[in-house]
C-alpha atoms as a PDB file:
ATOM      1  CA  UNK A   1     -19.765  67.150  31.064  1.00  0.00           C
ATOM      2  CA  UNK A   2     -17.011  67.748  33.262  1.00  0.00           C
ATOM      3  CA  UNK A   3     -14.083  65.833  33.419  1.00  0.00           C
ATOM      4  CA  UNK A   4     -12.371  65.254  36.431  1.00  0.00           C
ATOM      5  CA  UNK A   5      -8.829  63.338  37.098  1.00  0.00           C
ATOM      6  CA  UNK A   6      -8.850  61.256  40.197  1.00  0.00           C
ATOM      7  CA  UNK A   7      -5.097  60.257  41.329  1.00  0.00           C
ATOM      8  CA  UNK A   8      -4.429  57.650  44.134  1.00  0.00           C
ATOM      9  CA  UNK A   9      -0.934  57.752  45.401  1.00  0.00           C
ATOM     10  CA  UNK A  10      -0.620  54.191  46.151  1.00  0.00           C
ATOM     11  CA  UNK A  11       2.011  53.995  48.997  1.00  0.00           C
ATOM     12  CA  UNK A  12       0.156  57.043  50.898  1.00  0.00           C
ATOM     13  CA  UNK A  13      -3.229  55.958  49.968  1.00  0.00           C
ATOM     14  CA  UNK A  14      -4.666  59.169  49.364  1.00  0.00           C
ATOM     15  CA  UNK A  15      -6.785  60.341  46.588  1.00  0.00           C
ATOM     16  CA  UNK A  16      -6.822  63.521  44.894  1.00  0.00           C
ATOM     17  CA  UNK A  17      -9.312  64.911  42.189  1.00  0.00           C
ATOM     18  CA  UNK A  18      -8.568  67.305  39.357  1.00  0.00           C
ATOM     19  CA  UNK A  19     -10.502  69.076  36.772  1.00  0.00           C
ATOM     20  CA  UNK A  20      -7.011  69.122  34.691  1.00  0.00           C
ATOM     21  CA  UNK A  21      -3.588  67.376  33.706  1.00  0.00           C
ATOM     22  CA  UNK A  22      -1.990  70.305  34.496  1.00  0.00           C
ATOM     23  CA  UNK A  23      -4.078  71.003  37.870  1.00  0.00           C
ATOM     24  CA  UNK A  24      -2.063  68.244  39.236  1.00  0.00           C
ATOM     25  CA  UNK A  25       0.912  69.552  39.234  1.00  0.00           C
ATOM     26  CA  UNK A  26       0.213  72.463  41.241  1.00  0.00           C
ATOM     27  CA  UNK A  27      -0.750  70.001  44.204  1.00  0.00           C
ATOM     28  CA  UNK A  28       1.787  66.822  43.795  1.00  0.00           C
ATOM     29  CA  UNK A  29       5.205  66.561  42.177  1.00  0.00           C
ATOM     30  CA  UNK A  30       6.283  64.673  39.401  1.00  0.00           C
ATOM     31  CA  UNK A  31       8.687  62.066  42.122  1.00  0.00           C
ATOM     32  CA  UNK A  32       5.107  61.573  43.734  1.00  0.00           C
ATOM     33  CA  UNK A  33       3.351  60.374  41.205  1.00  0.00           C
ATOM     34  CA  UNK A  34       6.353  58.593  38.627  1.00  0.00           C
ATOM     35  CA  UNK A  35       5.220  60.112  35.624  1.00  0.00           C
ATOM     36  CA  UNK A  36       6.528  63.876  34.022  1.00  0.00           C
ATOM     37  CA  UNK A  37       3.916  66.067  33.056  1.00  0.00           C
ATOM     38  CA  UNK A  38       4.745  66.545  29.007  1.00  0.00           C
ATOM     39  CA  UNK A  39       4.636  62.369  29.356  1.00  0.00           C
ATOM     40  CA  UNK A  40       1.087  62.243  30.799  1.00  0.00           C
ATOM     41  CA  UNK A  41      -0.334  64.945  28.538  1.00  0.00           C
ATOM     42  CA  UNK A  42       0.570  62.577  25.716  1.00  0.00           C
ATOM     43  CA  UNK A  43      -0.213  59.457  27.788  1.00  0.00           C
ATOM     44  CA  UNK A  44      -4.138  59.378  25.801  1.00  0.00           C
ATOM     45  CA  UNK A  45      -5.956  59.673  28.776  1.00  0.00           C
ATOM     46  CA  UNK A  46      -9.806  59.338  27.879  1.00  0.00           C
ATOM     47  CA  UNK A  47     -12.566  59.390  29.295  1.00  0.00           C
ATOM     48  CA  UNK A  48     -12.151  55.814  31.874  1.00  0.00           C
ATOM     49  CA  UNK A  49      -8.610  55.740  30.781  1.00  0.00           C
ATOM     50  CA  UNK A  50      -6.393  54.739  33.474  1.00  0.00           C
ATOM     51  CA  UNK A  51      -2.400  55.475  33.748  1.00  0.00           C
ATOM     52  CA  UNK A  52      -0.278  53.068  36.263  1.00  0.00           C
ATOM     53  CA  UNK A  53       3.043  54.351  37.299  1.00  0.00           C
ATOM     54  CA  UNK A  54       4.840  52.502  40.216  1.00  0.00           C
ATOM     55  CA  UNK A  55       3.796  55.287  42.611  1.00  0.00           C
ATOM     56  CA  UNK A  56      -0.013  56.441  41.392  1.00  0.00           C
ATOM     57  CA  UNK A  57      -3.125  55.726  39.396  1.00  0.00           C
ATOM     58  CA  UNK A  58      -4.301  58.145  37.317  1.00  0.00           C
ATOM     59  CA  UNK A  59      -8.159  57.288  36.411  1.00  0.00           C
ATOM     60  CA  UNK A  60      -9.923  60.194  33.922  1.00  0.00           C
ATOM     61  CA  UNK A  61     -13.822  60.334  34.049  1.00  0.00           C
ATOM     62  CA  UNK A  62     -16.711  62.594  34.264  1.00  0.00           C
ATOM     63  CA  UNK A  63     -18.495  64.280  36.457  1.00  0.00           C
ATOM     64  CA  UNK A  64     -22.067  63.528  36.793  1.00  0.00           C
ATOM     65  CA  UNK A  65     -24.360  66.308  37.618  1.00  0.00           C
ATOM     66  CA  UNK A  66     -28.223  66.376  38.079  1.00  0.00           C
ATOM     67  CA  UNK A  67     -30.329  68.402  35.484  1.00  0.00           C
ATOM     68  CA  UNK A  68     -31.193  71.649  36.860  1.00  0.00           C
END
């Protein structure tokens, strides 16, 4: 499976989908989203984990593909 990180930036209400932590930093900034990037590697995301910060939610899920 393939996991993908949605984040909604609550004040702008837009969403944004990454295949990686890390991913989202090349898009948004940490003042965007409230949270440093060493804090949400260790944040325990899993898979239908969610992260609040005052500025974003950070969901982590799966992608779900049909068999081929």
């Amino acid at each position: 499976m393939t996991k993908v990180i949605h984040v909604h930036l609550i004040f702008e209400k837009k969403d944004y989908y990454f295949g990686s932590i890390s991913a989202i930093y090349t898009v948004l900034n940490e003042t965007q989203i409230g949270i440093k990037l060493s804090s949400l590697q260790h944040a325990g995301l899993t898979d239908g984990g969610v992260k609040l910060t005052q500025k974003a939610i950070i969901r982590q899920s799966h992608l779900i593909r049909n068999a081929q």
